[in-house]
C-alpha atoms as a PDB file:
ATOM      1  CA  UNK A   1       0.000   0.000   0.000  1.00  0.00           C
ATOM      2  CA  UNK A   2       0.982   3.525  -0.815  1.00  0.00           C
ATOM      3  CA  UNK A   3       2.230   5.311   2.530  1.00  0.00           C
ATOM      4  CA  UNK A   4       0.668   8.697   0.660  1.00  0.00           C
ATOM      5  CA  UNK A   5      -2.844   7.519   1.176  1.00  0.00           C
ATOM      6  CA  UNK A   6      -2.520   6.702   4.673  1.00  0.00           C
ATOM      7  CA  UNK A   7      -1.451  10.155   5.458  1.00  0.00           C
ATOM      8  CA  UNK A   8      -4.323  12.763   6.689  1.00  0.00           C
ATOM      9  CA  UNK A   9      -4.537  15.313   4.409  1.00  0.00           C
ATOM     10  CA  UNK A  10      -7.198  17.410   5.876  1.00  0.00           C
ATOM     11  CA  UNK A  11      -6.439  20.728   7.860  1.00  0.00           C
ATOM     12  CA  UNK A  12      -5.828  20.366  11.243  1.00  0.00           C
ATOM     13  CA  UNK A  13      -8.285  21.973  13.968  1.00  0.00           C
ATOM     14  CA  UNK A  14      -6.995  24.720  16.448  1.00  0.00           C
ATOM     15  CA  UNK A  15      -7.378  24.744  19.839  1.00  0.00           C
ATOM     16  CA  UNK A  16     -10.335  26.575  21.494  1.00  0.00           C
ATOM     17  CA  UNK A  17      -9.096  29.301  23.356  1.00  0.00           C
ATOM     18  CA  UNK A  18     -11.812  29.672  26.051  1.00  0.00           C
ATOM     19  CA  UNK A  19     -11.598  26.430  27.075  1.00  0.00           C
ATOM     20  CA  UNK A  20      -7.884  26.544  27.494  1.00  0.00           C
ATOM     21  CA  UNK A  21      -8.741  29.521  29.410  1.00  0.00           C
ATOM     22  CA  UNK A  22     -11.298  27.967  31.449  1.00  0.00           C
ATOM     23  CA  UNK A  23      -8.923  25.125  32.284  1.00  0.00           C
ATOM     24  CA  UNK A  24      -6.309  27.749  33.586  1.00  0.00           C
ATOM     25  CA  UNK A  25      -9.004  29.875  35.438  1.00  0.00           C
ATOM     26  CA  UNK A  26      -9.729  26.182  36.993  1.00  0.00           C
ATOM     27  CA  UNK A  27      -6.165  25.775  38.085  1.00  0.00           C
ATOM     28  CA  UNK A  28      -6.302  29.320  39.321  1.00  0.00           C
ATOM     29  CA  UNK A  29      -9.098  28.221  41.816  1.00  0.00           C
ATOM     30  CA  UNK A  30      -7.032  25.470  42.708  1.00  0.00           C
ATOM     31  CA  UNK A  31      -3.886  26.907  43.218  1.00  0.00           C
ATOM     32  CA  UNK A  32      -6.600  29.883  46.017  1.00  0.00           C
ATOM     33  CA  UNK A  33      -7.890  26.644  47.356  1.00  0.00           C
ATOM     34  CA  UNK A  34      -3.957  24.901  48.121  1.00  0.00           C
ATOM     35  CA  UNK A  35      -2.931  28.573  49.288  1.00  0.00           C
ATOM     36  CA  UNK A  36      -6.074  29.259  51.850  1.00  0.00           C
ATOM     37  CA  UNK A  37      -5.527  25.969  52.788  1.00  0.00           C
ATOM     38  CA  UNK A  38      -2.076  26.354  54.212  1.00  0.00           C
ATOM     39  CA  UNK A  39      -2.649  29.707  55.026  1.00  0.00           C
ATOM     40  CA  UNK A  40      -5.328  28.763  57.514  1.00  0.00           C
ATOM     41  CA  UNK A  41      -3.743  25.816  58.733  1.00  0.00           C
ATOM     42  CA  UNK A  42      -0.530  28.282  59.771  1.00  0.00           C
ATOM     43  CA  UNK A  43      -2.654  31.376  60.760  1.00  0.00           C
ATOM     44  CA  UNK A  44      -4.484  29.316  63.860  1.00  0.00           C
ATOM     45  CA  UNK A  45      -7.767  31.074  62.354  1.00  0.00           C
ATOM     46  CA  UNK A  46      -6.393  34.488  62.876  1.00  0.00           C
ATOM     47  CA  UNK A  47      -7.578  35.801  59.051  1.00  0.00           C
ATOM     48  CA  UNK A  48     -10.273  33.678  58.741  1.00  0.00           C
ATOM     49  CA  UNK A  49     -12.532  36.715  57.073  1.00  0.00           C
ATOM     50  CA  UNK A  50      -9.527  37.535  54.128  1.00  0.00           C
ATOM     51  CA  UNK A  51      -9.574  33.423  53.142  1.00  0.00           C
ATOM     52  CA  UNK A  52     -13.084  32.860  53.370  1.00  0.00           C
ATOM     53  CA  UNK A  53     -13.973  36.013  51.442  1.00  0.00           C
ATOM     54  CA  UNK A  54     -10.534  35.072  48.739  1.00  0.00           C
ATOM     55  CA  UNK A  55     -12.234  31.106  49.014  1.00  0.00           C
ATOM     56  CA  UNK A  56     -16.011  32.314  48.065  1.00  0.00           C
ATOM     57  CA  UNK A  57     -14.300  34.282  45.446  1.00  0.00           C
ATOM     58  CA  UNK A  58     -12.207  31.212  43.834  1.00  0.00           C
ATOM     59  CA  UNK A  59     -15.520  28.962  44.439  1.00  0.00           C
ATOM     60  CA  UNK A  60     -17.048  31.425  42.128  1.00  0.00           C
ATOM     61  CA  UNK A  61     -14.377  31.345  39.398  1.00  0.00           C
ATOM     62  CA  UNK A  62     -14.184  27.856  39.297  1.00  0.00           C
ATOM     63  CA  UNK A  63     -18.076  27.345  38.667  1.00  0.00           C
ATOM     64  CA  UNK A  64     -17.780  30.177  36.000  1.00  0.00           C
ATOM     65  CA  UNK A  65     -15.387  28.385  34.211  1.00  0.00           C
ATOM     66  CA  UNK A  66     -17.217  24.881  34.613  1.00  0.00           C
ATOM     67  CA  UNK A  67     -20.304  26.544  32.899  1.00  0.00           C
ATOM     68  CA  UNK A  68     -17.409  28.375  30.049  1.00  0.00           C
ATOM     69  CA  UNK A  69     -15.996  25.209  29.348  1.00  0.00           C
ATOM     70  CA  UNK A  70     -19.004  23.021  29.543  1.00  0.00           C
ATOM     71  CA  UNK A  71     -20.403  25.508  26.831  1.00  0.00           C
ATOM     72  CA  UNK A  72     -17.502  25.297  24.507  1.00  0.00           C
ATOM     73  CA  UNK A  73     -17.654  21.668  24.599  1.00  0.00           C
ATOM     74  CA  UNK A  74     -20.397  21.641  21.949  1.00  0.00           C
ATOM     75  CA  UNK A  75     -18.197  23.220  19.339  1.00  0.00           C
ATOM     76  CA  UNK A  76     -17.051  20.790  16.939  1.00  0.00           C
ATOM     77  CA  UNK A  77     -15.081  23.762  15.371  1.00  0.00           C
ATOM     78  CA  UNK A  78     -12.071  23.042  17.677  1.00  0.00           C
ATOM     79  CA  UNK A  79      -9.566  20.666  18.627  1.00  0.00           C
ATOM     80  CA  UNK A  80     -11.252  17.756  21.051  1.00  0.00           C
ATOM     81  CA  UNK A  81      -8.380  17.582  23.485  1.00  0.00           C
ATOM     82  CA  UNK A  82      -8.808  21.476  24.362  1.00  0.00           C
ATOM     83  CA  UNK A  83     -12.427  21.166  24.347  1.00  0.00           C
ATOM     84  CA  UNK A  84     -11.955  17.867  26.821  1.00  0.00           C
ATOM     85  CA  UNK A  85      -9.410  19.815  29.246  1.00  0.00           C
ATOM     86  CA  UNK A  86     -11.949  23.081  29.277  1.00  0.00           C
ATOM     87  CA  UNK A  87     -14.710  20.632  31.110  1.00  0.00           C
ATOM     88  CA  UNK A  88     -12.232  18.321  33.407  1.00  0.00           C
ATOM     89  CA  UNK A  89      -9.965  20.706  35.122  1.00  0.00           C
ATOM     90  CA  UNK A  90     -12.904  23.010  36.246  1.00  0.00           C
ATOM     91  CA  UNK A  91     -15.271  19.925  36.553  1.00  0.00           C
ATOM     92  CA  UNK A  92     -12.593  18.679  39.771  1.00  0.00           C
ATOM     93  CA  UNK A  93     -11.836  22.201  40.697  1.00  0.00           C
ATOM     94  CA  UNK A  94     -15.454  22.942  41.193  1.00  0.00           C
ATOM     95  CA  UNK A  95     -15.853  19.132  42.995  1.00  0.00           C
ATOM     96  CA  UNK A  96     -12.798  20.226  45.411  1.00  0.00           C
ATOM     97  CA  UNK A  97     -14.534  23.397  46.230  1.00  0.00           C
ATOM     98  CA  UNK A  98     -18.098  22.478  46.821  1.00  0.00           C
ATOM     99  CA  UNK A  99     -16.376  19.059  49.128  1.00  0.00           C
ATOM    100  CA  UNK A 100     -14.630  21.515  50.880  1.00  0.00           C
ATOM    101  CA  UNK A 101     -17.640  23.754  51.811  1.00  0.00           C
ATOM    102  CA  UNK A 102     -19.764  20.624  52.846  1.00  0.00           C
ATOM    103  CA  UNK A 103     -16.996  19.507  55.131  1.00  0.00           C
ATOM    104  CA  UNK A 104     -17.127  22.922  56.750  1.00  0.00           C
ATOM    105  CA  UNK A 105     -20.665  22.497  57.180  1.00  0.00           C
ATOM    106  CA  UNK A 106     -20.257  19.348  58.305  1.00  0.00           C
ATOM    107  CA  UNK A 107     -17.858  20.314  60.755  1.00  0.00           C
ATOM    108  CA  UNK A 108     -19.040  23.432  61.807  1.00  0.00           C
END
């Protein structure tokens, strides 16, 4: 067989921007949520109103960015492994977020 006709010849897809941009805003909320996590583990509770205002703030961002990237999922237009990584990174950001805050009310 020719090694020509196995070769893709049609034009490759970019990547979606907004989800990339979703996944980073994710990983954003993650990196708040690793930070007010050792922040308030070191602080003894002394700045609990700064994190938990910062935390409510990150929760927010990452459940924007699950509803950006699970709307830019249904483009065909773009590459599937952007479109893939703009629903799972904010997908286990928002998870980590919304665990956390039922622990606290769990707790509290």
């Amino acid at each position: 067989m020719n090694r020509r006709s196995r070769r893709y010849s049609g034009k490759k897809k970019p990547l979606s921007t907004p989800s990339i941009g979703a996944a980073l805003g994710a990983a954003a909320s993650l990196l708040i949520l690793v930070l007010a996590l050792f922040i308030a583990a070191n602080t003894d509770g002394s700045s609990a109103n700064i994190i938990g205002g910062i935390s409510v703030l990150a929760m927010i961002l990452a459940i924007a960015t699950c509803v950006a990237g699970a709307h830019m999922a249904r483009n065909d237009n773009f590459e599937k492994i952007s479109r893939i990584l703009g629903v799972v990174v904010p997908a286990i950001a928002t998870a980590c977020w919304v665990i956390l805050y039922c622990i606290g009310i769990l707790i509290g």
